[in-house]
Each structure stands twice: as structure tokens, then as C-alpha cells.
Protein backbone atom coordinates (compact mmCIF):
# COMPACT_ATOMS: atom_id res chain seq x y z
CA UNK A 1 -32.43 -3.14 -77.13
CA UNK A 2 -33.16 -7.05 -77.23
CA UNK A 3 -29.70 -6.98 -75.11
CA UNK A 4 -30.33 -4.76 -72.52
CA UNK A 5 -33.67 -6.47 -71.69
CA UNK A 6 -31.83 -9.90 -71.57
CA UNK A 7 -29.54 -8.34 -68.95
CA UNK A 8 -32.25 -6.93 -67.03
CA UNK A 9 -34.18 -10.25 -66.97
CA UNK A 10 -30.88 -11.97 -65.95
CA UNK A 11 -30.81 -9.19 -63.22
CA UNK A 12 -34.38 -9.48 -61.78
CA UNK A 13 -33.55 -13.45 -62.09
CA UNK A 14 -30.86 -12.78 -59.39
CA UNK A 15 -31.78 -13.52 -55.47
CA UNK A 16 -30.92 -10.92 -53.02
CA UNK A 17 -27.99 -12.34 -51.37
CA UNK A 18 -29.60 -13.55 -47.93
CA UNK A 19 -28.71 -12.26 -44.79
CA UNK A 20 -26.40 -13.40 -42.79
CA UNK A 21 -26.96 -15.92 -39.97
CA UNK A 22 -27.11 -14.27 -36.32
CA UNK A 23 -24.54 -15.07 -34.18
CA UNK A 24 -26.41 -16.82 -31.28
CA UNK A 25 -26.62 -14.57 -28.69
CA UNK A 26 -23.82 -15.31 -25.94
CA UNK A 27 -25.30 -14.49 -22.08
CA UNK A 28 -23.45 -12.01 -20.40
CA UNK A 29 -22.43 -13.35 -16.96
CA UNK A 30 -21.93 -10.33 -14.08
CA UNK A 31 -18.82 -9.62 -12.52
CA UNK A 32 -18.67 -11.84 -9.04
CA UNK A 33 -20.48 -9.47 -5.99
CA UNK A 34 -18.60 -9.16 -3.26
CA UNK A 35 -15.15 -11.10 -1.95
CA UNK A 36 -13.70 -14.12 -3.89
CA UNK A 37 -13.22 -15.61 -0.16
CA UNK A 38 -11.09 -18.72 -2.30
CA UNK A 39 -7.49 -16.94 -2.34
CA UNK A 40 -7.64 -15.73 1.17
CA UNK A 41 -7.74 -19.16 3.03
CA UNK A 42 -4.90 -20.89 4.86
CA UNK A 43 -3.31 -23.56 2.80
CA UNK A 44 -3.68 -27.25 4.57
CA UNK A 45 -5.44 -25.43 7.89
CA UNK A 46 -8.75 -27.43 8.34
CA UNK A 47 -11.37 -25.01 9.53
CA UNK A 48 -12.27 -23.72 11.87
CA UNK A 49 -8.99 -22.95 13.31
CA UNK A 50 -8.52 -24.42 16.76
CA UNK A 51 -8.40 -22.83 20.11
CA UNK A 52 -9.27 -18.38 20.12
CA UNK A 53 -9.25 -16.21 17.48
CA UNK A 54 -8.23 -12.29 18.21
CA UNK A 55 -8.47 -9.09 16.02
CA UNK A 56 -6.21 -6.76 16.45
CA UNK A 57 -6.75 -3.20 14.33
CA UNK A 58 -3.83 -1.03 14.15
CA UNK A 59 -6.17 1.80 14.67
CA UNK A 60 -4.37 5.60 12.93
CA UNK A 61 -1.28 5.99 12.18
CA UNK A 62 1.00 7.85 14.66
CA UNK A 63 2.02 11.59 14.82
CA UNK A 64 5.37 11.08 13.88
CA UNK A 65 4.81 8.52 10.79
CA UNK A 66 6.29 9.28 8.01
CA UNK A 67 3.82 9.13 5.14
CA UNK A 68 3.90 6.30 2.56
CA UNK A 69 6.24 4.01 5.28
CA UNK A 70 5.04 1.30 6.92
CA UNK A 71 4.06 1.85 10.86
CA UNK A 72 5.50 -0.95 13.52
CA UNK A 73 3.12 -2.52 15.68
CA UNK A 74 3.65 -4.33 18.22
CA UNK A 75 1.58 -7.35 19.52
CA UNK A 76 2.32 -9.00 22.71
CA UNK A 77 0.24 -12.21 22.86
CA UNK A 78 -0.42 -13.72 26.65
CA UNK A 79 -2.72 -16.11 25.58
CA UNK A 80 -1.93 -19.78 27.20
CA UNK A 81 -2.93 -22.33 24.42
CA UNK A 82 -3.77 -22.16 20.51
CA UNK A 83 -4.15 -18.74 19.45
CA UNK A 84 -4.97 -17.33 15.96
CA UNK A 85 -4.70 -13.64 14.83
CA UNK A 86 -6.63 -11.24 12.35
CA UNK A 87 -4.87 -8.16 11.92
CA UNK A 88 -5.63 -5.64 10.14
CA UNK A 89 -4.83 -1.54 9.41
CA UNK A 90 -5.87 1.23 6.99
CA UNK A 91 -2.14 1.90 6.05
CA UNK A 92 0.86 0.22 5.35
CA UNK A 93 2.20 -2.24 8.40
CA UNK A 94 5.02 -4.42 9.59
CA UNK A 95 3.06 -6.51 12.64
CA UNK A 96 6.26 -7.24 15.03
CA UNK A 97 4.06 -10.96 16.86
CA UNK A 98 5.60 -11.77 20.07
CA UNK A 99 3.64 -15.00 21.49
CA UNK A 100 4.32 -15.95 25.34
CA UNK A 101 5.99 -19.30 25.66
CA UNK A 102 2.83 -21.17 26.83
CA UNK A 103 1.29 -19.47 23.44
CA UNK A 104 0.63 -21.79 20.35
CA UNK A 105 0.14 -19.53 17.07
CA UNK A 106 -2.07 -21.42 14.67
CA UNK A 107 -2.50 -18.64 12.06
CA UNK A 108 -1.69 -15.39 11.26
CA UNK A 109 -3.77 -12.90 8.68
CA UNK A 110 -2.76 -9.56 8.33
CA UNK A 111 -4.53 -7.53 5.74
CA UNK A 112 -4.95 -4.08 5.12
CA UNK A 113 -5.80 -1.16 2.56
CA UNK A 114 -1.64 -0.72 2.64
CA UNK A 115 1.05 -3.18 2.50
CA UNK A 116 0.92 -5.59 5.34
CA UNK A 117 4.17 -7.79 7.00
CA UNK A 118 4.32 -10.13 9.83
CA UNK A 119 7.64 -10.74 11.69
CA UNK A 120 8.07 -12.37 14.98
CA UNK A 121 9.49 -16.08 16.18
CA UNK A 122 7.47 -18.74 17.70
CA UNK A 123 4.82 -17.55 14.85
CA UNK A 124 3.73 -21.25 13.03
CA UNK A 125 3.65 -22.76 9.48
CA UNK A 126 0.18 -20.34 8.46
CA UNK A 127 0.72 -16.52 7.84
CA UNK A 128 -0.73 -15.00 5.22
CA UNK A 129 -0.47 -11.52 4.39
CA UNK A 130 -2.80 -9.23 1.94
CA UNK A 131 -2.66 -5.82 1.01
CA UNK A 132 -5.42 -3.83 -1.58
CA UNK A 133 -2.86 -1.70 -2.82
CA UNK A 134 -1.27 -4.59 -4.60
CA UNK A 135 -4.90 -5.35 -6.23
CA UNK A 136 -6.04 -8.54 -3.11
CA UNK A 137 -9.21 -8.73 -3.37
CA UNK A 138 -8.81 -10.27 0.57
CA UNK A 139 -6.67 -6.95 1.46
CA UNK A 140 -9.04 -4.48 3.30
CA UNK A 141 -9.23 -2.91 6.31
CA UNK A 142 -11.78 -5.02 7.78
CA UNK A 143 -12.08 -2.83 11.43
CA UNK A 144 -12.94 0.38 9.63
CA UNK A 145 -16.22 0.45 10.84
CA UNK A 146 -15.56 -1.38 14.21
CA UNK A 147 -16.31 -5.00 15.01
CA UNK A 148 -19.21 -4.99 12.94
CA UNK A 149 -20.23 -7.57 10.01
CA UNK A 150 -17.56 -6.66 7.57
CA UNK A 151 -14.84 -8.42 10.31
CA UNK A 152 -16.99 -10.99 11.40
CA UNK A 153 -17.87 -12.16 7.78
CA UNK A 154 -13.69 -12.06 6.80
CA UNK A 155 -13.10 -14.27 10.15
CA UNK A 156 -15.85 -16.59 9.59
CA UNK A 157 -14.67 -17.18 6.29
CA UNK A 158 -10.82 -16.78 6.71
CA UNK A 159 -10.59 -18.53 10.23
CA UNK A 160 -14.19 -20.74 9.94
CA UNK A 161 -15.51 -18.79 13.21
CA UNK A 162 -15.68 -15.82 14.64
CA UNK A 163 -13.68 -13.57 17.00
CA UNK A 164 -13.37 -13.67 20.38
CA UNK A 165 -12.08 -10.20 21.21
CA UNK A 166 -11.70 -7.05 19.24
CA UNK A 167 -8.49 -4.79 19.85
CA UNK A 168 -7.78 -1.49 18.89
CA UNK A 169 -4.43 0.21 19.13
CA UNK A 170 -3.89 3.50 20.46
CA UNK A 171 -0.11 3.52 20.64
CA UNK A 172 2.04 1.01 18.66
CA UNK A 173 1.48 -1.81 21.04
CA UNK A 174 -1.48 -3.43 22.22
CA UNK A 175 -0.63 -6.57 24.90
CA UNK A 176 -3.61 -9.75 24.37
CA UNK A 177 -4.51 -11.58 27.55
CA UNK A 178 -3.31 -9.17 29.88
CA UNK A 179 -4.50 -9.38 33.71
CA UNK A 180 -5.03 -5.62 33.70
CA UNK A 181 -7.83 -3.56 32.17
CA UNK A 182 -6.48 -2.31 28.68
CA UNK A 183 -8.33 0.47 26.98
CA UNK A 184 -7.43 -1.15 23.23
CA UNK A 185 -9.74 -4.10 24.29
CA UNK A 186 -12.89 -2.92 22.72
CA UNK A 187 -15.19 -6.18 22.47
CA UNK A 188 -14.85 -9.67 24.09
CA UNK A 189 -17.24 -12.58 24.30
């Protein structure tokens, strides 16, 4: 009996191990709101861009599309001077640019909810083209509530100002700087 109450009294003689230090607590930081405006600038393009600045929306699709394709647009620019584009569409589009001779194209953007390509000559060393389905954070359709603050906020930070004429297609062409009324112009300041 002597035994057991040795062991015992060695037992009660025992700390409770002590607990273990708390990690300090880490803060959790929230995911960014809004656009990381960082990967959808113009490399070596000082800001803001010279001369005007156009958006062009390549409004529905047509009838006849085929779905999943890209569309063709067309974009006639008549524009004497330094000219820089936003373009933009809710589906997949290949922007054909054609720029007048007395037309200098700073910059091109075309972005979209689809996948977006520019092709044209005469077009300068800045294009750019985003698209959300490959995961851009800068590839939206930024007309697809009009000329409103979603487009102006993209141009101001894409372009460093804002536009100065909104265009909307309604067939796959839409001609910029034209001497005759065109119903695609929907804003100009």
C-alpha cells in the first residue's frame, strides 16, 4: 500500500502539461473590390492618350451568327489626326480597323464578355485585347448599360480621359467621323 501512495504522490506532483501557445492571430485581408485597373493599361503609352478617344459597342449579334463564332465588325475611322479606340461587345469579336490615311491610331482596346481580336493596317504599336471568358479581369462589356459610368470609369482609367463619342452598331459596320447623320452615333461631346 506504501507503493501505491508513493505513485499517487508522484502523480499529484506532476504539472498539467500547459497549453499550448496561440498562434497569433493573422488579419484576414478582403479580396480587392472592383477592377485591378494595373493589367489593362497600354505598355509605354503616357496618359492620357493624345488627340480623341471613340467607343464603339458592337451592339447584338446578327441574325445569321452562328453561335459560339466570333461576329466581324467593321470600323471605318474618318477621323483626321490622333485617334484612339475602345471597343467593346457582349460576344465573341474579330474588330476588322480601317483608319483613313489622314488618321493616326494611337491605341486600340477591345474587350468584351467573349473573345475579342483586332485586325486592320495602319493600326499603331498599342492594341490590347481582353476577353472575360479567358478569366481578364479588364474583359467586360463595358456598353451594356449605355454610355454610362461603367465606360467612362474603363476609359478614364485605360485611356487617362474620357470619350468623346459613343457608337453603337446596328449592322456590322459603323463609319466614325462621317459627314452624314449616322443612327449608331449615340452620344458626342
Amino acid at each position: 500500500m506504501a507503493g501505491l501512495v508513493v505513485l499517487l504522490a508522484a502523480c499529484a506532483a506532476e504539472e498539467a502539461p500547459a497549453p499550448a501557445a496561440a498562434e497569433p492571430e493573422v488579419p484576414v485581408l478582403a479580396a480587392p473590390v472592383g477592377t485591378d485597373w494595373s493589367t489593362c493599361r497600354f505598355q509605354n503609352l503616357r496618359l492620357p492618350v493624345p488627340g480623341r478617344l471613340f467607343v464603339v459597342d458592337a451592339g447584338a449579334p446578327l441574325e445569321d451568327s452562328e453561335p459560339g463564332r466570333e461576329t466581324i465588325r467593321r470600323v471605318d475611322v474618318m477621323v483626321p489626326g490622333q485617334v484612339s479606340l475602345l471597343l467593346t461587345a457582349s460576344h465573341a469579336t474579330a474588330w476588322h480597323v480601317r483608319p483613313w490615311p489622314e488618321t493616326e491610331v494611337v491605341a486600340i482596346f477591345a474587350s468584351g464578355a467573349g473573345s475579342q481580336r483586332i485586325t486592320g493596317a495602319g493600326l499603331g504599336e498599342h492594341r490590347m485585347e481582353r476577353s472575360q471568358d479567358l478569366g481578364d479581369d479588364c474583359g467586360r462589356h463595358w456598353m451594356a448599360e449605355g454610355p454610362g459610368p461603367a465606360v467612362a470609369e474603363a476609359a478614364r482609367q485605360v485611356f487617362g480621359r474620357v470619350p468623346d463619342a459613343y457608337y453603337r452598331m446596328r449592322v456590322g459596320s459603323v463609319v466614325i467621323g462621317s459627314t452624314e447623320a449616322t443612327p449608331e452615333l449615340l452620344e458626342a461631346r
